[in-house]
PDB file of N, CA and C in Angstrom:
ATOM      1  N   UNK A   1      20.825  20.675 -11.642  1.00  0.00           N
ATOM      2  CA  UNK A   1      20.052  21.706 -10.995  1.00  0.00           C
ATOM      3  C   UNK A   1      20.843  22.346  -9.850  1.00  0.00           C
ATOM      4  N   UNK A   2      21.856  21.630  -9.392  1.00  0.00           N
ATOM      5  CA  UNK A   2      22.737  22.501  -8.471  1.00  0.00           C
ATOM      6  C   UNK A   2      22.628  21.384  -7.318  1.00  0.00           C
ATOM      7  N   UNK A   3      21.309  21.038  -6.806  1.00  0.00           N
ATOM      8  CA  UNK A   3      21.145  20.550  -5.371  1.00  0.00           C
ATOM      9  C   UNK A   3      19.737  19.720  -5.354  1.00  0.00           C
ATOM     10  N   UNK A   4      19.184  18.830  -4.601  1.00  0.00           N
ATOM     11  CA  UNK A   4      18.307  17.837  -4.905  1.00  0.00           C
ATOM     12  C   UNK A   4      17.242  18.841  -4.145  1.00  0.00           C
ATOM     13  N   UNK A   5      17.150  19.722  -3.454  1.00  0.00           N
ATOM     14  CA  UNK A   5      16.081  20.671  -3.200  1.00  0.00           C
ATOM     15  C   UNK A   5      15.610  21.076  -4.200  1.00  0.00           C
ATOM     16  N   UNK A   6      16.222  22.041  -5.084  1.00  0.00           N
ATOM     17  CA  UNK A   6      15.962  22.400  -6.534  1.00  0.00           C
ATOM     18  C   UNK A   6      15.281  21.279  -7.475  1.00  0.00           C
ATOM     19  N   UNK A   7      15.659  20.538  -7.585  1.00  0.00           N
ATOM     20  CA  UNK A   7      15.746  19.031  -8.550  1.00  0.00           C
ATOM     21  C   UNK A   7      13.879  18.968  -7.949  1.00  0.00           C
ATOM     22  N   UNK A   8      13.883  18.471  -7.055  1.00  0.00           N
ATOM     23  CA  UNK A   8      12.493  18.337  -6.273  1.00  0.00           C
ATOM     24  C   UNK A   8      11.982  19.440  -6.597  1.00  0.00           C
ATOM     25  N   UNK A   9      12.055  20.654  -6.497  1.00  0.00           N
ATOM     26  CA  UNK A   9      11.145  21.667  -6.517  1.00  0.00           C
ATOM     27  C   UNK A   9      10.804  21.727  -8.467  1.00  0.00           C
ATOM     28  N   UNK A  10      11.493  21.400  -9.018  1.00  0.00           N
ATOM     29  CA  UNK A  10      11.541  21.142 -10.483  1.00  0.00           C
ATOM     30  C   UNK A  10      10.322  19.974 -10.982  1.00  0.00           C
ATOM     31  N   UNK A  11      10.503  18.788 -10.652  1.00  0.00           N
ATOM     32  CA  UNK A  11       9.408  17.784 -10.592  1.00  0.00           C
ATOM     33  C   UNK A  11       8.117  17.877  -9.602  1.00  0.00           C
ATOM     34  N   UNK A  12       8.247  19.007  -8.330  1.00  0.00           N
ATOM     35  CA  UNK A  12       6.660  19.197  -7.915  1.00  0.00           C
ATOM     36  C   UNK A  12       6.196  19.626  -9.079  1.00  0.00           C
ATOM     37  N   UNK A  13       6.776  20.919  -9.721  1.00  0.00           N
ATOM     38  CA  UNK A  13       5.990  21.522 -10.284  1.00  0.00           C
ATOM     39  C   UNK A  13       5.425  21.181 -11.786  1.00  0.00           C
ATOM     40  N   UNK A  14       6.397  20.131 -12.079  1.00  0.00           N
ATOM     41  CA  UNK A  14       6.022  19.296 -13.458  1.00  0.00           C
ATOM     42  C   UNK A  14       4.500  18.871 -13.466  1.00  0.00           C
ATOM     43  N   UNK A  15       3.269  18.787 -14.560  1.00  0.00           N
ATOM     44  CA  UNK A  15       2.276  18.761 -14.849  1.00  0.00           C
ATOM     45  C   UNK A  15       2.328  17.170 -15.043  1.00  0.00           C
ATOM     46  N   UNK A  16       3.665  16.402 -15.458  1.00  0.00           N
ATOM     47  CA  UNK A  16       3.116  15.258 -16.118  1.00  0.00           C
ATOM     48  C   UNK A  16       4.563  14.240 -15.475  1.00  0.00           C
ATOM     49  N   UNK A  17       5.143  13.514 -15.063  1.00  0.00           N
ATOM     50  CA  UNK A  17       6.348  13.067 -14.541  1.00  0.00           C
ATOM     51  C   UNK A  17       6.241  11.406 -14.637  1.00  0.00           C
ATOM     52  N   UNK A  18       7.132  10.790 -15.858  1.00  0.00           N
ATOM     53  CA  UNK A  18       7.391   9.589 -16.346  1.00  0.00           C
ATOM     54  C   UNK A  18       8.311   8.762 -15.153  1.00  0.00           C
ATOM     55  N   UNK A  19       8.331   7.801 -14.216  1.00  0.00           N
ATOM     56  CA  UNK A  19       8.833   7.266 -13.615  1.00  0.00           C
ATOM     57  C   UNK A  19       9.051   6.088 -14.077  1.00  0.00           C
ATOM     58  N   UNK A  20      10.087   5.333 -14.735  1.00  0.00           N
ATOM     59  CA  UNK A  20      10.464   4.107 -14.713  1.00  0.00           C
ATOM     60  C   UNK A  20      11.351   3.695 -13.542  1.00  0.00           C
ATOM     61  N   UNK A  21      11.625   1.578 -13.573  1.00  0.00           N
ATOM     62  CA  UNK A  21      12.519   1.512 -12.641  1.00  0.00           C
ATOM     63  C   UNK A  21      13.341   2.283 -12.320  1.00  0.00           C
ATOM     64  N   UNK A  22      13.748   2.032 -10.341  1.00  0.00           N
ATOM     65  CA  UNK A  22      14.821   2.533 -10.057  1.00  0.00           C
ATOM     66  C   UNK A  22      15.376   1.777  -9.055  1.00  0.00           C
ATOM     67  N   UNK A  23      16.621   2.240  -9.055  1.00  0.00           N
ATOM     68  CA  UNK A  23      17.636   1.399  -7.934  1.00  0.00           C
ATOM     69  C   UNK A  23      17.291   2.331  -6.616  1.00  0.00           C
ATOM     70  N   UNK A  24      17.403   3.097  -6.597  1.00  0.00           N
ATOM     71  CA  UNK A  24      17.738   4.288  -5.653  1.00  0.00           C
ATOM     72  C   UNK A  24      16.299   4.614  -4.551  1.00  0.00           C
ATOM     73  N   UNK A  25      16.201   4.275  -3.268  1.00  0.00           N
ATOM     74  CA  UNK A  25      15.361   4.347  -3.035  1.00  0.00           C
ATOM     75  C   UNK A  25      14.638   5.777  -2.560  1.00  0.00           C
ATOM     76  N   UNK A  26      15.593   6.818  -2.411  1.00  0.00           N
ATOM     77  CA  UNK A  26      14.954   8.213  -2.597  1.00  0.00           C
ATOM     78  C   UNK A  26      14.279   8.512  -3.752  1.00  0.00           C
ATOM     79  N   UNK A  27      14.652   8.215  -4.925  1.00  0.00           N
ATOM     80  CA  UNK A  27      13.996   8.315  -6.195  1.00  0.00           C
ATOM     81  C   UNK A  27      12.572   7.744  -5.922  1.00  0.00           C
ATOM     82  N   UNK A  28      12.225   6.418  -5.301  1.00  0.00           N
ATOM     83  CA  UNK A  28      11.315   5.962  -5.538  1.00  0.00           C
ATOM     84  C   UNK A  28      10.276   6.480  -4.634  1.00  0.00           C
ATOM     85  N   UNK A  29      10.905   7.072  -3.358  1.00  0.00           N
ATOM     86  CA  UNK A  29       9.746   7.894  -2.272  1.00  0.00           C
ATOM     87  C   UNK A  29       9.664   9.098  -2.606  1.00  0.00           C
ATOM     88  N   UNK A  30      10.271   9.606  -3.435  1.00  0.00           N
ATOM     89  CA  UNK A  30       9.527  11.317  -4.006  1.00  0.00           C
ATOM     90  C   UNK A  30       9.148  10.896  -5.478  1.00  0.00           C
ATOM     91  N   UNK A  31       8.768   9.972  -5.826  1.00  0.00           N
ATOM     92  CA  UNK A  31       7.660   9.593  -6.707  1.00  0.00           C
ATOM     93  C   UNK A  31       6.201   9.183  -6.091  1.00  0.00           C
ATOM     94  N   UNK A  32       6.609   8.397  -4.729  1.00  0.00           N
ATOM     95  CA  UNK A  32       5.383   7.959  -4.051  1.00  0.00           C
ATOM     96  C   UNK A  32       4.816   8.961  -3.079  1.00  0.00           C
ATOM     97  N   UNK A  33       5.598   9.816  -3.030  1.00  0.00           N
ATOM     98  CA  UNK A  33       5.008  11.524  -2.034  1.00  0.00           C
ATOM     99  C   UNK A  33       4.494  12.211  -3.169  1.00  0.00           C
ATOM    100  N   UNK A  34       5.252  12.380  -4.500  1.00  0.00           N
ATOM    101  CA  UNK A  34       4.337  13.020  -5.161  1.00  0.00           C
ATOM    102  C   UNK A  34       3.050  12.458  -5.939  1.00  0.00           C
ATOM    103  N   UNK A  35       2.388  10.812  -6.333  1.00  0.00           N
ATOM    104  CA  UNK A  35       1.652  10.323  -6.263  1.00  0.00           C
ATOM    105  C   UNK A  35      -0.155  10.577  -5.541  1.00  0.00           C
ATOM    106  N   UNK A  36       0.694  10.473  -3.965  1.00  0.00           N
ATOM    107  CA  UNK A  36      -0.270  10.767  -3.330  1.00  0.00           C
ATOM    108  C   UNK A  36      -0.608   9.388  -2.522  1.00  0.00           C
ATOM    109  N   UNK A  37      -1.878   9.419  -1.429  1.00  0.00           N
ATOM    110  CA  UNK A  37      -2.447   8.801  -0.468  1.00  0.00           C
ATOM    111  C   UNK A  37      -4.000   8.349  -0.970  1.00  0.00           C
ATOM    112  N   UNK A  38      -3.936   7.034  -1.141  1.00  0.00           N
ATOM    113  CA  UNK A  38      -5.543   6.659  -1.146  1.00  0.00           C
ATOM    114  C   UNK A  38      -5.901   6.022   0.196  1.00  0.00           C
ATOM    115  N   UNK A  39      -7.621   6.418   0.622  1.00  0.00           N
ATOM    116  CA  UNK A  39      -7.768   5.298   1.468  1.00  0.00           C
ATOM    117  C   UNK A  39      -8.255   4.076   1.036  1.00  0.00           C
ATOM    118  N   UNK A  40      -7.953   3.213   1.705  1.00  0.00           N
ATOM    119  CA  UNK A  40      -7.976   1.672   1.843  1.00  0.00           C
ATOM    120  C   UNK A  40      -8.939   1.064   2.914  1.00  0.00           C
ATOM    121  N   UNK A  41     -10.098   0.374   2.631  1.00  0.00           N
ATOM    122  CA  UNK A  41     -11.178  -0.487   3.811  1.00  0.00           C
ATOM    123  C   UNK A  41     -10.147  -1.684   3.528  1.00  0.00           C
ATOM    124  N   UNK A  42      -9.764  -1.877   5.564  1.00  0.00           N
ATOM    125  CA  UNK A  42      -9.364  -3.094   5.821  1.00  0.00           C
ATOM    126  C   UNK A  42     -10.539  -3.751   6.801  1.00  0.00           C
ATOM    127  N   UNK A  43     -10.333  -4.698   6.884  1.00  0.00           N
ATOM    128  CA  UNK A  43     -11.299  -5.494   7.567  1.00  0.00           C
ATOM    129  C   UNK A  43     -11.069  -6.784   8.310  1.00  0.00           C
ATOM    130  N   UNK A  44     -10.671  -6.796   9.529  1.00  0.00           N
ATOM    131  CA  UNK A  44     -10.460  -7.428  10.491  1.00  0.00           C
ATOM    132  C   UNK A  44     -11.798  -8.262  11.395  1.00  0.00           C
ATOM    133  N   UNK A  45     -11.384  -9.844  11.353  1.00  0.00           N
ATOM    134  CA  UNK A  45     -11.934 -10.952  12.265  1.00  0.00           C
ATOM    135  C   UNK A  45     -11.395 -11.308  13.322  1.00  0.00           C
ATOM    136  N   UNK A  46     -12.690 -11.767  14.431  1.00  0.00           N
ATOM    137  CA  UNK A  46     -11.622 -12.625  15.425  1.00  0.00           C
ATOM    138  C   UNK A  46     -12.341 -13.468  16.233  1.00  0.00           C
ATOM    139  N   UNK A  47     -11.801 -14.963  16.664  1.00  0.00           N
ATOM    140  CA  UNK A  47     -12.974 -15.168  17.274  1.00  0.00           C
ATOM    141  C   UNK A  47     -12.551 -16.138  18.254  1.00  0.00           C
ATOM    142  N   UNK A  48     -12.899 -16.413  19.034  1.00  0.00           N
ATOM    143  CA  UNK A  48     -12.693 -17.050  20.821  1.00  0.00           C
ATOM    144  C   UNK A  48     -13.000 -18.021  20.976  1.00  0.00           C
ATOM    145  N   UNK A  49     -12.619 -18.801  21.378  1.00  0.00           N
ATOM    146  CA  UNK A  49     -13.805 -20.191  21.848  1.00  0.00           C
ATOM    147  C   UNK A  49     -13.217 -20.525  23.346  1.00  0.00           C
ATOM    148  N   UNK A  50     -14.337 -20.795  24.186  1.00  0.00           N
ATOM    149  CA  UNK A  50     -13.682 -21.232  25.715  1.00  0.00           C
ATOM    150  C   UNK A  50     -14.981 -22.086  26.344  1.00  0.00           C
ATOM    151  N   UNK A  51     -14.418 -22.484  26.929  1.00  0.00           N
ATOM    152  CA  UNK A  51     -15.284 -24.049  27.645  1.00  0.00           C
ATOM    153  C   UNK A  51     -16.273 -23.265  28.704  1.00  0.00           C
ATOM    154  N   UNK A  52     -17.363 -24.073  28.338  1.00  0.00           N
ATOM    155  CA  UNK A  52     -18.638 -23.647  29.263  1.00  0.00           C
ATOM    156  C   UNK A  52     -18.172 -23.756  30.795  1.00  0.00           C
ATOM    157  N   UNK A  53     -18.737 -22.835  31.819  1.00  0.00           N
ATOM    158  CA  UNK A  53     -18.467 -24.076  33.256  1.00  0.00           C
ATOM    159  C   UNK A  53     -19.497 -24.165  33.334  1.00  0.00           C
ATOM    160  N   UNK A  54     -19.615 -25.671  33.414  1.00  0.00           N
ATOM    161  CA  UNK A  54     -20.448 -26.606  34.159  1.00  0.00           C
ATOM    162  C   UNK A  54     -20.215 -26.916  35.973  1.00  0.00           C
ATOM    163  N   UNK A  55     -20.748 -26.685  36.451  1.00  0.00           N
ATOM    164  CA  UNK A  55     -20.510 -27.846  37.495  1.00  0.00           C
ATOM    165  C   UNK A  55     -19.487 -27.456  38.267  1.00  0.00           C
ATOM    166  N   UNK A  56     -18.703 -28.501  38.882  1.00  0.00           N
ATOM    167  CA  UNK A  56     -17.554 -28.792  39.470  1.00  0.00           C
ATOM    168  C   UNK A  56     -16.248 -28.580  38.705  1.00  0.00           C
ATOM    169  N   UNK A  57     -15.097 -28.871  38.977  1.00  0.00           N
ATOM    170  CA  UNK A  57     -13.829 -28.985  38.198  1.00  0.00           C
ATOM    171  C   UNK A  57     -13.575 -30.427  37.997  1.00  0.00           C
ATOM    172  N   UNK A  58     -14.743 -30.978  38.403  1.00  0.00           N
ATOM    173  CA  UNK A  58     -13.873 -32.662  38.524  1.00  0.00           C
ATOM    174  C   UNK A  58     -14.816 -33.428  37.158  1.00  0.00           C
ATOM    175  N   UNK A  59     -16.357 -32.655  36.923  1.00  0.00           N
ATOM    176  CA  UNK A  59     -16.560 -33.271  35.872  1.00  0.00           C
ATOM    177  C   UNK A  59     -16.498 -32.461  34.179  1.00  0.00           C
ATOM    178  N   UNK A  60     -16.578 -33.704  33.300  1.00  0.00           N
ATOM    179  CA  UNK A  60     -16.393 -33.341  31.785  1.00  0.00           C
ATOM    180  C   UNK A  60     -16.760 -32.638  31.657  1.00  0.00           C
ATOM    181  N   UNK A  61     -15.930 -31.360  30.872  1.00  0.00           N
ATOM    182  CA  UNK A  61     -17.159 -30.355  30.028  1.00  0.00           C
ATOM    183  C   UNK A  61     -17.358 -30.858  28.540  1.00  0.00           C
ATOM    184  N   UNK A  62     -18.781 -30.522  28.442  1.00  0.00           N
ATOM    185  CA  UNK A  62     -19.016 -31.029  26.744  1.00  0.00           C
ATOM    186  C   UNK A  62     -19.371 -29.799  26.348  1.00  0.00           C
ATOM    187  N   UNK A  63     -19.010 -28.468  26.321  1.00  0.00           N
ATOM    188  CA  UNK A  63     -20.254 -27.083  25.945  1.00  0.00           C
ATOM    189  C   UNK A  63     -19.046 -26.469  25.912  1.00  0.00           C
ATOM    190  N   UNK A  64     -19.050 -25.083  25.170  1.00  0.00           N
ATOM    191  CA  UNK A  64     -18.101 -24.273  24.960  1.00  0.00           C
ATOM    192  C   UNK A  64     -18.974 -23.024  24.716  1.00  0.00           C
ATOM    193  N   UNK A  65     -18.501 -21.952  24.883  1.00  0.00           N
ATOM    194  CA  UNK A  65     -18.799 -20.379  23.998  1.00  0.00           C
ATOM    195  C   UNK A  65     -17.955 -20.371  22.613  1.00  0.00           C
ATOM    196  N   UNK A  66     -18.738 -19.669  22.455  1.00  0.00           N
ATOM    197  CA  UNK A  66     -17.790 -18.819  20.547  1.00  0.00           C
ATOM    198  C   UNK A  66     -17.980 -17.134  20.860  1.00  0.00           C
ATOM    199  N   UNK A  67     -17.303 -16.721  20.800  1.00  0.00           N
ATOM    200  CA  UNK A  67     -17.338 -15.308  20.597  1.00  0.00           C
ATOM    201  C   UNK A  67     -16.906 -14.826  19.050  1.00  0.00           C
ATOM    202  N   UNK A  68     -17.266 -14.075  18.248  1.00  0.00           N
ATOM    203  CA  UNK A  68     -17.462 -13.910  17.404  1.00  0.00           C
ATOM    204  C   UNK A  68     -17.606 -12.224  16.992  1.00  0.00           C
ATOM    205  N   UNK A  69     -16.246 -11.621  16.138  1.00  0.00           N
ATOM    206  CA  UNK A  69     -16.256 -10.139  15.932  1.00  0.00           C
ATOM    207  C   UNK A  69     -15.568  -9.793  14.627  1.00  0.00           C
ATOM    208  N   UNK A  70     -16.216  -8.375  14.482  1.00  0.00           N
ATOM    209  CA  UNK A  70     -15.821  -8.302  12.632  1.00  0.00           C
ATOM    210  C   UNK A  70     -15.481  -6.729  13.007  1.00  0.00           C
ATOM    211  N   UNK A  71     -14.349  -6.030  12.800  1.00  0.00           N
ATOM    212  CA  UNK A  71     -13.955  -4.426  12.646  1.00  0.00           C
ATOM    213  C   UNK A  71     -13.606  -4.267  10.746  1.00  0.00           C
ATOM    214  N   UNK A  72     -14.210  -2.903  10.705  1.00  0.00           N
ATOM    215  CA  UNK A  72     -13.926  -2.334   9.608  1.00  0.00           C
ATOM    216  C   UNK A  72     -13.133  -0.895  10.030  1.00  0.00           C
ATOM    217  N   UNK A  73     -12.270  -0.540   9.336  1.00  0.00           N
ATOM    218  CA  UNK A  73     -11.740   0.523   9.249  1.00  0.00           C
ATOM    219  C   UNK A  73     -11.207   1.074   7.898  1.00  0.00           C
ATOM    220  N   UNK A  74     -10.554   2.558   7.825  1.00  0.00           N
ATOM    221  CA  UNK A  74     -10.109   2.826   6.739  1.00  0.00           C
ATOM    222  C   UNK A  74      -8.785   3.706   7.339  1.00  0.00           C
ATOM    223  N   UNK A  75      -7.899   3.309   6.452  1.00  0.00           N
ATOM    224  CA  UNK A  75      -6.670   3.597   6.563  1.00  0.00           C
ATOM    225  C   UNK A  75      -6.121   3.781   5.062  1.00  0.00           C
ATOM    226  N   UNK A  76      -5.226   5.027   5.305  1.00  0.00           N
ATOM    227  CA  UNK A  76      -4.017   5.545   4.351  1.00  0.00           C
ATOM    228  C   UNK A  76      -2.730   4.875   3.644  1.00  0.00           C
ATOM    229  N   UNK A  77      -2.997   4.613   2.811  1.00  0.00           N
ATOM    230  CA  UNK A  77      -1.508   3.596   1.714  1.00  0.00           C
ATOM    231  C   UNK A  77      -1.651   4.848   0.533  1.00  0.00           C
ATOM    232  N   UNK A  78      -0.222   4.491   0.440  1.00  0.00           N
ATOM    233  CA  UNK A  78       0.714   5.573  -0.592  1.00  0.00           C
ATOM    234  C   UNK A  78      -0.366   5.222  -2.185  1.00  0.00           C
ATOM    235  N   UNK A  79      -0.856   5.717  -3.168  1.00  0.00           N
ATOM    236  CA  UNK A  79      -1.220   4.781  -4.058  1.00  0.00           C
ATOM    237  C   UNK A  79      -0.115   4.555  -4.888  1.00  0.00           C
ATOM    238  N   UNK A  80       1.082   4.871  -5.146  1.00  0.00           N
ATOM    239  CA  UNK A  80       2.106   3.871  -5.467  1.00  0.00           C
ATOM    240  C   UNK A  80       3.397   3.783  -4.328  1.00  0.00           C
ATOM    241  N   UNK A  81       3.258   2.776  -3.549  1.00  0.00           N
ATOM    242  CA  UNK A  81       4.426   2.844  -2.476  1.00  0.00           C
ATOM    243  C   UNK A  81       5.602   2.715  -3.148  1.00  0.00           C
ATOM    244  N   UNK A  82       6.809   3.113  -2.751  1.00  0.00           N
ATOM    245  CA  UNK A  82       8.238   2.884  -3.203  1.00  0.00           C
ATOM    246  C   UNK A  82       8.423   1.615  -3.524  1.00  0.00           C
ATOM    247  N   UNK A  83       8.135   0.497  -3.036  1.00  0.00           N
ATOM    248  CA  UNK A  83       8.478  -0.886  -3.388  1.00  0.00           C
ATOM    249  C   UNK A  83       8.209  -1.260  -4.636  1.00  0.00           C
ATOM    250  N   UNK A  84       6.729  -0.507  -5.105  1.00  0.00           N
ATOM    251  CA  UNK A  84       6.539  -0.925  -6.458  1.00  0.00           C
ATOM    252  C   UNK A  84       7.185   0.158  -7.659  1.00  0.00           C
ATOM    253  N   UNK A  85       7.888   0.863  -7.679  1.00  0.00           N
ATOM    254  CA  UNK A  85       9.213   1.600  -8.345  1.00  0.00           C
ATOM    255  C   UNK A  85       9.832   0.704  -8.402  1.00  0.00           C
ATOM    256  N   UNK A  86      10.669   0.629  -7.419  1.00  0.00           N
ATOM    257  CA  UNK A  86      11.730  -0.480  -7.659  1.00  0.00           C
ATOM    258  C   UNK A  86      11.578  -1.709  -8.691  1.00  0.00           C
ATOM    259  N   UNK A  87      10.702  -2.122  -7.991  1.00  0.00           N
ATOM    260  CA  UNK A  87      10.233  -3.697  -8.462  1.00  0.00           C
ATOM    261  C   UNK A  87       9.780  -3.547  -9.785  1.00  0.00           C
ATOM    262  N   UNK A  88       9.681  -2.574 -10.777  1.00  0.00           N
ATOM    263  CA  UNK A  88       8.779  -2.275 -12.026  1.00  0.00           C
ATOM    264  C   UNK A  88       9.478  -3.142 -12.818  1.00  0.00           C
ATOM    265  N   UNK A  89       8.843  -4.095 -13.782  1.00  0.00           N
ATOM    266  CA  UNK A  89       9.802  -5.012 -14.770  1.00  0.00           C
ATOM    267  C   UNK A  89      10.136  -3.768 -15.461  1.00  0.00           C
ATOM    268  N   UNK A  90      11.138  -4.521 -16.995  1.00  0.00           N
ATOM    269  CA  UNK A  90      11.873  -3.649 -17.848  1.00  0.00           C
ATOM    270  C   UNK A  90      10.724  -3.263 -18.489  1.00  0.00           C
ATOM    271  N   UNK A  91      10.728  -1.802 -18.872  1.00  0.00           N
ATOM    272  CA  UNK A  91      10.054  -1.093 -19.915  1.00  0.00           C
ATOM    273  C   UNK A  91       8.441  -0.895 -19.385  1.00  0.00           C
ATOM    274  N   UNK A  92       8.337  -1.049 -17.968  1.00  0.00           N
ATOM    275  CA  UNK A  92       7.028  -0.191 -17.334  1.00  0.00           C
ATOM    276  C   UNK A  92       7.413   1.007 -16.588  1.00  0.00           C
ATOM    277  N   UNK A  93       5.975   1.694 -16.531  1.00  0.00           N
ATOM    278  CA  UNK A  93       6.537   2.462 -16.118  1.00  0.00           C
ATOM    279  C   UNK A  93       5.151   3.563 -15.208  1.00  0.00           C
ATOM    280  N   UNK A  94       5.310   4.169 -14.445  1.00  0.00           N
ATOM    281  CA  UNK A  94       4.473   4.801 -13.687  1.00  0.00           C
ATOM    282  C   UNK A  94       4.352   6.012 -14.243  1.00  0.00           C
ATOM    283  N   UNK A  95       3.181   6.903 -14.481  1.00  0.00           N
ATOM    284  CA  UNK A  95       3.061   7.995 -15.325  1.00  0.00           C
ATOM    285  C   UNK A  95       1.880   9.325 -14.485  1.00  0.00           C
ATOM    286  N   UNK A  96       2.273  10.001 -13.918  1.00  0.00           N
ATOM    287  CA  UNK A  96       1.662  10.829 -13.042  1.00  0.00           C
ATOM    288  C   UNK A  96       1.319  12.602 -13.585  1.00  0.00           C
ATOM    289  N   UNK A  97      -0.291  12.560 -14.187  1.00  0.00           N
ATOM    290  CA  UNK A  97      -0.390  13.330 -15.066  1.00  0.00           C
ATOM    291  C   UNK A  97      -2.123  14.100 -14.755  1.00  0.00           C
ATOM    292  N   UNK A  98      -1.803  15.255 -14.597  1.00  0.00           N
ATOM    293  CA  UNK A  98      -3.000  16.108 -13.900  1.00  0.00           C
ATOM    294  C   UNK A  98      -3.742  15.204 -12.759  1.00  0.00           C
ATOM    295  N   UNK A  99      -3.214  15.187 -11.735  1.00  0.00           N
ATOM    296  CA  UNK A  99      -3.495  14.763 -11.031  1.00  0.00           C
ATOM    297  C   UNK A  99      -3.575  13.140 -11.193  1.00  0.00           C
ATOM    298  N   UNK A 100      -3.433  12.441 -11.989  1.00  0.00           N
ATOM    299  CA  UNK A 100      -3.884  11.127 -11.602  1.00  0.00           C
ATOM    300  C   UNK A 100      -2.793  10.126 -12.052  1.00  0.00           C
ATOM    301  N   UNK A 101      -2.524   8.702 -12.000  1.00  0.00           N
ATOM    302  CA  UNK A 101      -1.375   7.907 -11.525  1.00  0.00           C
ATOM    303  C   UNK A 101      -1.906   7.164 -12.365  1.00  0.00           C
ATOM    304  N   UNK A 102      -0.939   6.746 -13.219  1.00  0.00           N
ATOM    305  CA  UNK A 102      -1.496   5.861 -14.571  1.00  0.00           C
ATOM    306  C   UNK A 102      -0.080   4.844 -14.948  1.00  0.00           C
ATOM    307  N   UNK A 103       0.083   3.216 -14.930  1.00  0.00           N
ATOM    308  CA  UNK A 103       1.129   2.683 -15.213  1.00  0.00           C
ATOM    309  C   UNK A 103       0.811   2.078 -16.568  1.00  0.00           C
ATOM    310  N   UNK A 104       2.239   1.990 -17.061  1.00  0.00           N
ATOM    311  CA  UNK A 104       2.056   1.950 -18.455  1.00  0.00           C
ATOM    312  C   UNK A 104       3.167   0.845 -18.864  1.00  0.00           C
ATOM    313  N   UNK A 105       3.316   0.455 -20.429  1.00  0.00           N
ATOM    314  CA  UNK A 105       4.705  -0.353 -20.942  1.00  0.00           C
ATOM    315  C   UNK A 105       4.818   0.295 -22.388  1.00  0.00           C
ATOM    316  N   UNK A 106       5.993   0.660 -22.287  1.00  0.00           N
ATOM    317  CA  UNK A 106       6.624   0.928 -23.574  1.00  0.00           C
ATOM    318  C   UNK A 106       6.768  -0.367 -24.607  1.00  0.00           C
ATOM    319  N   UNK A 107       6.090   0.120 -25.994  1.00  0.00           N
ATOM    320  CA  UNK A 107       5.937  -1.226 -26.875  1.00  0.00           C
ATOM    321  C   UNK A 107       7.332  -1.150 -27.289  1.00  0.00           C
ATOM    322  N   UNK A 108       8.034  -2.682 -27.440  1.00  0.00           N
ATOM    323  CA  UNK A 108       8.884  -2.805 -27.912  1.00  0.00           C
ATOM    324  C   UNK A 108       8.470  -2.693 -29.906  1.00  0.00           C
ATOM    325  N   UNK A 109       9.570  -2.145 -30.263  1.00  0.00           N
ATOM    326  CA  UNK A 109       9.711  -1.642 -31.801  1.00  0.00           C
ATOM    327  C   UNK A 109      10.696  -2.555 -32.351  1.00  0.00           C
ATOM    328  N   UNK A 110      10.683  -3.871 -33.152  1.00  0.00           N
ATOM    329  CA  UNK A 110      11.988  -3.883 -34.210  1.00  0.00           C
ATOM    330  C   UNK A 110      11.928  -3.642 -35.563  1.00  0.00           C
TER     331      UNK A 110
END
């Protein structure tokens, strides 16, 4: 195509784009830019525990607090990040076609 601007502007505009493994990790982030962004609910715990005061400093404590908390949020992941390009065993393959992201395996034939 002359230049990897071109090359890119060639595969935006592709309707349907077969991605198997790759070594190369530019290959694998303008597969995962052209993919796209799903959101993701993560969901985070946490929780405290600390000794009651009782009293003085000189006697036992037997009592404690619990504090106790739950966050939900939603956050942005690639829906196919570059890592999983790379990592694709032999003969899978990622398949990105009117809009939607579909992985696949080529049947072996003998």
């Amino acid at each position: 195509m002359g230049s990897r601007a071109r090359a890119l502007q060639v595969v935006g505009n592709a309707s349907s784009v077969v991605q198997f493994r790759t070594p190369g990790a530019a290959d694998a982030e303008a597969f995962a830019d052209l993919s796209g962004d799903r959101l993701v609910k993560t969901r985070s715990e946490s929780a405290s525990y600390e000794p009651a005061l009782l009293g003085s400093s000189l006697s036992t404590v037997d009592d404690f607090r619990a504090k106790f908390g739950e966050a939900t949020a939603w956050r942005e992941h690639s829906l196919v990040p570059p890592w999983a390009v790379v990592q694709l065993p032999v003969f899978e393959f990622f398949l990105r076609s009117d809009g939607h992201v579909y992985r696949g395996r080529v049947p072996l034939l003998e």
